[in-house]
N, C-alpha and C. Protein backbone atom coordinates (compact mmCIF):
# COMPACT_ATOMS: atom_id res chain seq x y z
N UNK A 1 1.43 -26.44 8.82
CA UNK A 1 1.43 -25.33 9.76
C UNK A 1 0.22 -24.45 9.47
N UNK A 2 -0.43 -24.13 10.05
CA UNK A 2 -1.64 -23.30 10.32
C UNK A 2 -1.42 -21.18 10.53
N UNK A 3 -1.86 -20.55 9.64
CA UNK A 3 -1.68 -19.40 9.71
C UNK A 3 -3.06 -18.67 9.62
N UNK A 4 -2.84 -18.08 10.63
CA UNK A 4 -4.24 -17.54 11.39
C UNK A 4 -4.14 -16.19 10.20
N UNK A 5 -5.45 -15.79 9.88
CA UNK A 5 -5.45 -14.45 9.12
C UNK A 5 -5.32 -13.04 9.81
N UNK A 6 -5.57 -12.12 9.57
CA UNK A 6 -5.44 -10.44 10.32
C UNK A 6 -6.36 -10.95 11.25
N UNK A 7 -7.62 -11.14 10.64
CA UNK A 7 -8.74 -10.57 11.29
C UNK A 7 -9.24 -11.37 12.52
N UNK A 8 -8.38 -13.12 12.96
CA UNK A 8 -8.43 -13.86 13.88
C UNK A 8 -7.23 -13.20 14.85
N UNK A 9 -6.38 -12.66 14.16
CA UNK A 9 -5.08 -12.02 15.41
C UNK A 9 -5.64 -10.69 16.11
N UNK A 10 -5.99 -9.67 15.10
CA UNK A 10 -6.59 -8.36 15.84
C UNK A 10 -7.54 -8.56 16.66
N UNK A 11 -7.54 -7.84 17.62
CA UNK A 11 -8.77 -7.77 18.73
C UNK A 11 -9.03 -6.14 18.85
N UNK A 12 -10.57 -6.21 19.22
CA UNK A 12 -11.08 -4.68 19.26
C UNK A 12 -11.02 -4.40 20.64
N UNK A 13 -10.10 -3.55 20.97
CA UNK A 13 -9.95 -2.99 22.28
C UNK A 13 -10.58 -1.58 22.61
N UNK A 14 -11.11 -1.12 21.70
CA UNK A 14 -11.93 -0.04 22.47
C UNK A 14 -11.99 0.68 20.84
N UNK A 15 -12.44 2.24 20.89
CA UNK A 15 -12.57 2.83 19.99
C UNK A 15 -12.43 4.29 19.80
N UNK A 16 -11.99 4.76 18.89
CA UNK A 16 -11.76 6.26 19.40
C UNK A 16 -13.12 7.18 19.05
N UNK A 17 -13.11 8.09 19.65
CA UNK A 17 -14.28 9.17 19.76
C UNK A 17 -14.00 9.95 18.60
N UNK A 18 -15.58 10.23 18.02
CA UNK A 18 -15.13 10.63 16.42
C UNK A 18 -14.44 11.93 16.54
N UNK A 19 -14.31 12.89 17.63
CA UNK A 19 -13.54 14.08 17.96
C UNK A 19 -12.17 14.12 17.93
N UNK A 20 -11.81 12.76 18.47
CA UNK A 20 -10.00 12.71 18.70
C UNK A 20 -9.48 11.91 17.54
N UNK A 21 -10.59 11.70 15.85
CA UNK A 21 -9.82 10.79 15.10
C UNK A 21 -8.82 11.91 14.22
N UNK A 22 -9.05 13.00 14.46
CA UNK A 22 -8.35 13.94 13.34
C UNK A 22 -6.55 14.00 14.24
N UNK A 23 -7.05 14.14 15.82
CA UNK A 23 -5.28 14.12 16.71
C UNK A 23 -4.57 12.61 16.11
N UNK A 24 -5.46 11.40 16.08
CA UNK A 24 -5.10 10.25 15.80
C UNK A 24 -4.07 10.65 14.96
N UNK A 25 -4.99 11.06 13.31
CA UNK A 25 -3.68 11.34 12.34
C UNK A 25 -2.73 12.00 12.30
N UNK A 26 -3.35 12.75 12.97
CA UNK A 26 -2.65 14.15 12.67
C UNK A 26 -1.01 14.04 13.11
N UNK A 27 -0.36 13.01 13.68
CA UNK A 27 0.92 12.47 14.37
C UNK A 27 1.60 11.86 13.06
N UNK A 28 0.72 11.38 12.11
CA UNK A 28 1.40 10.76 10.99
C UNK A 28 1.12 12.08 9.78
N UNK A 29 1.04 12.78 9.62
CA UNK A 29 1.23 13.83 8.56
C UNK A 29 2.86 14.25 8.64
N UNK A 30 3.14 14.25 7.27
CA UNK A 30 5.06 14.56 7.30
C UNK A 30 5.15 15.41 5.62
N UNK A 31 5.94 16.57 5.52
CA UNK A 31 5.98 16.84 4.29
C UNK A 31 6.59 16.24 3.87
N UNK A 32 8.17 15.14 3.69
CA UNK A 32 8.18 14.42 3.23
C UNK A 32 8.40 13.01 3.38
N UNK A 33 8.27 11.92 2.53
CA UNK A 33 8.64 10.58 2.83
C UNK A 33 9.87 9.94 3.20
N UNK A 34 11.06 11.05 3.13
CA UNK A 34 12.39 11.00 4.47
C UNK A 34 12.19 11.01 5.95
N UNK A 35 11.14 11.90 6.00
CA UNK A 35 10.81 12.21 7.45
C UNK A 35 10.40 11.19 8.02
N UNK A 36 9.57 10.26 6.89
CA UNK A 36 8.85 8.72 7.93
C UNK A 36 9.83 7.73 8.09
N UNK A 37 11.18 7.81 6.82
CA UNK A 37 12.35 7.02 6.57
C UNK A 37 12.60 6.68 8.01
N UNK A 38 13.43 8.22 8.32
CA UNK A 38 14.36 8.37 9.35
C UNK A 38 13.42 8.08 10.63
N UNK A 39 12.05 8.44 10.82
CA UNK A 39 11.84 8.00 11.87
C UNK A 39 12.03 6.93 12.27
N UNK A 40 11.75 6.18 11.44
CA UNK A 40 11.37 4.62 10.89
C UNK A 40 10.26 3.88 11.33
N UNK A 41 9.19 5.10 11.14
CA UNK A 41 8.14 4.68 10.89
C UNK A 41 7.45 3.38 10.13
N UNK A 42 6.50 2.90 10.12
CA UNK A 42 5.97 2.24 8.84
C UNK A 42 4.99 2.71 8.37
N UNK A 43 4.28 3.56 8.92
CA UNK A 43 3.09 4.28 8.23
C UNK A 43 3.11 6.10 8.46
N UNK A 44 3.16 6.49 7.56
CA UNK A 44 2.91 7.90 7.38
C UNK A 44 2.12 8.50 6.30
N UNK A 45 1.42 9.69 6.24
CA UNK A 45 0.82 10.36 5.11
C UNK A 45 1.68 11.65 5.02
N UNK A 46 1.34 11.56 3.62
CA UNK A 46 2.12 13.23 2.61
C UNK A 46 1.27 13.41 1.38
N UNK A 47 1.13 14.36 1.21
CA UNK A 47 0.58 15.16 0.42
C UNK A 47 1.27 14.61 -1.04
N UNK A 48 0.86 14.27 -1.84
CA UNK A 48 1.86 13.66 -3.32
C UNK A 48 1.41 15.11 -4.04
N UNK A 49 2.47 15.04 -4.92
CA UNK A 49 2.24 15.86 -6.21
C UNK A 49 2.51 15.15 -7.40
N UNK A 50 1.38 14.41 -7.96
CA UNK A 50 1.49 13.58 -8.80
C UNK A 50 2.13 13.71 -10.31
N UNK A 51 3.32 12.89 -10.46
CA UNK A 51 4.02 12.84 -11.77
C UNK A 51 3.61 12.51 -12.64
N UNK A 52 3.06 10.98 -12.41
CA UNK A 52 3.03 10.52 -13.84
C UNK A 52 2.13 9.50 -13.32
N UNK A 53 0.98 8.69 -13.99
CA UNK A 53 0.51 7.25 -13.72
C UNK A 53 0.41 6.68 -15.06
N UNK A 54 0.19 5.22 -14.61
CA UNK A 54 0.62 4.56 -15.80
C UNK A 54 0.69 2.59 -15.76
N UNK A 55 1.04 2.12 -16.63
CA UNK A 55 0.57 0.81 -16.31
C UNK A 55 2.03 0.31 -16.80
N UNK A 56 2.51 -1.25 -15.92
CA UNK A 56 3.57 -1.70 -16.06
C UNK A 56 3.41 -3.19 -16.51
N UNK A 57 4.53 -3.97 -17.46
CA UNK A 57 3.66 -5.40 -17.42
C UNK A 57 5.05 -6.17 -16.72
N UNK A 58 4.38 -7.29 -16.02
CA UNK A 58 4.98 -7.98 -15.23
C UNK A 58 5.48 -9.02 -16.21
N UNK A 59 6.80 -8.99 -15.65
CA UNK A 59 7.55 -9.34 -16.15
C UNK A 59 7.99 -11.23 -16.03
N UNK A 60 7.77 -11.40 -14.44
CA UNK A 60 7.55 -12.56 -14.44
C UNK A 60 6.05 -13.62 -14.16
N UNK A 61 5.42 -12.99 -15.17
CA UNK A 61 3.73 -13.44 -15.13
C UNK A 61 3.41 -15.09 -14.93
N UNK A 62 2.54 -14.55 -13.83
CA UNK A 62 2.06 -16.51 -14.17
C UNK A 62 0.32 -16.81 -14.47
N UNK A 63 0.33 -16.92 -15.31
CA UNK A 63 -0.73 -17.21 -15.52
C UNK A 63 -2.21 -18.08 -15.59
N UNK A 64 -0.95 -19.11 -13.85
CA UNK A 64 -2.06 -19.80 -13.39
C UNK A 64 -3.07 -18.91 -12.32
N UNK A 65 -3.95 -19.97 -12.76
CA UNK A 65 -5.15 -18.88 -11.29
C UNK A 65 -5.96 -19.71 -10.76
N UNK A 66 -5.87 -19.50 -9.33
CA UNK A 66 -6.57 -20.21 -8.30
C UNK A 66 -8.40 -20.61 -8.65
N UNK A 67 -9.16 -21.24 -8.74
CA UNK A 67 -10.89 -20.94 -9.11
C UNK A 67 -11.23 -20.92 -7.75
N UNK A 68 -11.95 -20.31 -7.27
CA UNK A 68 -13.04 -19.82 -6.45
C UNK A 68 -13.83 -21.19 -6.67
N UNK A 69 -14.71 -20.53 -5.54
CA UNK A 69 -15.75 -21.74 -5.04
C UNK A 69 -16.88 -21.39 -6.52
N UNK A 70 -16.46 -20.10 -6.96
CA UNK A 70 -17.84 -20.13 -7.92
C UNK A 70 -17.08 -20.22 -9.32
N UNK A 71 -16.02 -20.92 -9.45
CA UNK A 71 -15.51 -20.70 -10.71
C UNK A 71 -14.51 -19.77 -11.61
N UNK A 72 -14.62 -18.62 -10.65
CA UNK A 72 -14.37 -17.53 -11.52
C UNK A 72 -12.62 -17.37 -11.37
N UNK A 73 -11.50 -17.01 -11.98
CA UNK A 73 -10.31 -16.70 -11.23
C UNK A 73 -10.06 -15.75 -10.50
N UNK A 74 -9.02 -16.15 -9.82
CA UNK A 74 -8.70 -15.35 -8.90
C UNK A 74 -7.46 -14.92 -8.59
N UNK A 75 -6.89 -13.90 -9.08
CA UNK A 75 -5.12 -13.48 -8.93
C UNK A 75 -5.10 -13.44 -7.28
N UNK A 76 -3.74 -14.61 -6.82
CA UNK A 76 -3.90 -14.45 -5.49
C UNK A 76 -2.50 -13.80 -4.88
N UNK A 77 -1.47 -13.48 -5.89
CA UNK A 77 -0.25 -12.70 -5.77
C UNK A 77 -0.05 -11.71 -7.12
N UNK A 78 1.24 -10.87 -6.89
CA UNK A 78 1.39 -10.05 -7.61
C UNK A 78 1.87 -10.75 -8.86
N UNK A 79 2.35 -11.57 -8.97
CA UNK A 79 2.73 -12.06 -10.23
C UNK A 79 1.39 -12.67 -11.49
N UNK A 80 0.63 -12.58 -10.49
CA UNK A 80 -0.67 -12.96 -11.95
C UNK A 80 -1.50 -11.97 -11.72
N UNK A 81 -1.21 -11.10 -11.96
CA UNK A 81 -1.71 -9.80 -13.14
C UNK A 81 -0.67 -9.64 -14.19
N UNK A 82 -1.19 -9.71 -15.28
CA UNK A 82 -0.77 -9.34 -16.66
C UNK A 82 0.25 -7.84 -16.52
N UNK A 83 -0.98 -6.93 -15.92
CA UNK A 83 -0.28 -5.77 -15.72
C UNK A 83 -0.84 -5.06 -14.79
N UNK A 84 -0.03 -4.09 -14.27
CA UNK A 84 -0.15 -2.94 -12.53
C UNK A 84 -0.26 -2.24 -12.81
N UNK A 85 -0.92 -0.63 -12.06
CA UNK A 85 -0.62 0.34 -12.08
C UNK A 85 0.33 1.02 -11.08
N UNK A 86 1.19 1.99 -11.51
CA UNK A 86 2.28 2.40 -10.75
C UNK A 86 1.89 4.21 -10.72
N UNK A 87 2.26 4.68 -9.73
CA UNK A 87 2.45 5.63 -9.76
C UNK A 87 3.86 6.68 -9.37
N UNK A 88 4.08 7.43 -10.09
CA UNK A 88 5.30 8.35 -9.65
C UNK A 88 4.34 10.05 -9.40
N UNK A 89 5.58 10.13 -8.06
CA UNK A 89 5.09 11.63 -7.26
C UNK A 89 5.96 12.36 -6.07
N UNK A 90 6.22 12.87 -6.23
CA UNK A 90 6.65 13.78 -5.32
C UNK A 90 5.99 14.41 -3.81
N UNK A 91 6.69 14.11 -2.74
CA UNK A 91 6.32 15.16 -1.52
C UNK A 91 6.33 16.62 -2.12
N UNK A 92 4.95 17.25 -1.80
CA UNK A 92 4.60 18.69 -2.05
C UNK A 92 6.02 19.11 -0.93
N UNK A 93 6.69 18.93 -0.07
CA UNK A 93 7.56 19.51 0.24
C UNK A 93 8.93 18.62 0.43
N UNK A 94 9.12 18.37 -0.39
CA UNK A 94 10.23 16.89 -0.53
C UNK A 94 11.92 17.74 0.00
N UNK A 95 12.67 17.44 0.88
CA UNK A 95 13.78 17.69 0.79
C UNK A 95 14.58 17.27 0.44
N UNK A 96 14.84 16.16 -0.71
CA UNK A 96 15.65 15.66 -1.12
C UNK A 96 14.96 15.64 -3.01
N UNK A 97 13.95 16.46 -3.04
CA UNK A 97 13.71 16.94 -4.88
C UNK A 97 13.94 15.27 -5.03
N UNK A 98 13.65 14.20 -4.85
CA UNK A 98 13.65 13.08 -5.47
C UNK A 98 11.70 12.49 -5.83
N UNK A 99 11.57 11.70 -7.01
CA UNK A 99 10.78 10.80 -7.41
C UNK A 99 10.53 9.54 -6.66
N UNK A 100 9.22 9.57 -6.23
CA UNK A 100 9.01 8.13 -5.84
C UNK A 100 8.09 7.51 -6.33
N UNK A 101 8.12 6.14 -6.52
CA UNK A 101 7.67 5.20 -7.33
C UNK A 101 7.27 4.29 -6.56
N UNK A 102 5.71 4.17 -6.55
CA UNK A 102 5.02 3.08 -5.80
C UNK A 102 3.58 2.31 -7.00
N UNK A 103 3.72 1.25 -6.55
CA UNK A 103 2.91 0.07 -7.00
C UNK A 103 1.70 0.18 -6.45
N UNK A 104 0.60 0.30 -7.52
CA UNK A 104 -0.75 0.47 -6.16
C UNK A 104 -1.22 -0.57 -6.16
N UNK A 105 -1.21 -1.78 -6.29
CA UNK A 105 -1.39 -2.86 -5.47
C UNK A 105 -1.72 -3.26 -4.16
N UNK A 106 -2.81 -4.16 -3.76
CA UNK A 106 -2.74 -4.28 -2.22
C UNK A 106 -2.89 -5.41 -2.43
N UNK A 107 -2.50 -6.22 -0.68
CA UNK A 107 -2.63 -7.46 -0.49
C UNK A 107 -1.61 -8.02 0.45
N UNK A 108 -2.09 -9.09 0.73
CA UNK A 108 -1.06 -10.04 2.12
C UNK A 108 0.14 -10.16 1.11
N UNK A 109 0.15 -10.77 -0.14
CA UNK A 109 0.95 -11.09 -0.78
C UNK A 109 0.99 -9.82 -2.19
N UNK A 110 0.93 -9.11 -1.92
CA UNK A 110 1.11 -8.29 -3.48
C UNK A 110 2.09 -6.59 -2.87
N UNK A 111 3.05 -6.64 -1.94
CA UNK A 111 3.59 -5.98 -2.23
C UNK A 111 4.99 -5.45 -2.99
N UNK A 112 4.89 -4.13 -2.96
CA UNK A 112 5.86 -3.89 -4.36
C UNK A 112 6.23 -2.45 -4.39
C-alpha cells in the first residue's frame, strides 16, 4: 500500500496577507488548555508558565537505526532515542491549577 506524505496531500490555495496573520491567530489564543479540551479543538496556543524541564529515558528503547543514503543513523520513531526532553507547565491562567506534561518531540511518528 502506498502512503502519500503531507507535502503530496496539501495544496496551496492562496495565502494570507501579512496584515490579517495576527486575526489568523489570534482565534487560537486560550488562557487555558481546558478551553481547547472542551472546544475540541486540536490546535491552540497558551501562554506556559514553565515548571520544570528535564530529560526522560525511554523505557522501551530500540536501538536499531535506519542508515541514510549517507550512512549516518537515523532515529525514525520515538522509541530510538535513548532519551527525550519533557516539559512540565502550567496555563498562566489555568482553571483547573493542574500540571501539564508534554514531550517535545516532533514527527509523523514520534508523538507523546
Amino acid at each position: 500500500m502506498f502512503y502519500a506524505s503531507l507535502g503530496e496531500k496539501a495544496q496551496v490555495t492562496g495565502q494570507v496577507h501579512p496584515k490579517d496573520r495576527l486575526n489568523l491567530i489570534a482565534n487560537l489564543v486560550d488562557d487555558c488548555v481546558n478551553d481547547i479540551n472542551e472546544s475540541r479543538r486540536s490546535l491552540g496556543i497558551v501562554k506556559p508558565s514553565i515548571e520544570e524541564c528535564y530529560f526522560c529515558s525511554e523505557e522501551d528503547f530500540d536501538p536499531t537505526l535506519q542508515e541514510t543514503l549517507f550512512g549516518a543513523p537515523l532515529p525514525t520513531t520515538k522509541k530510538q532515542y535513548r532519551e527525550f526532553p519533557k516539559i512540565k507547565y502550567r496555563c498562566s491562567n489555568c482553571r483547573a491549577k493542574n500540571i501539564t506534561t508534554k514531550q517535545c518531540l516532533n514527527g509523523d511518528s514520534m508523538n507523546g
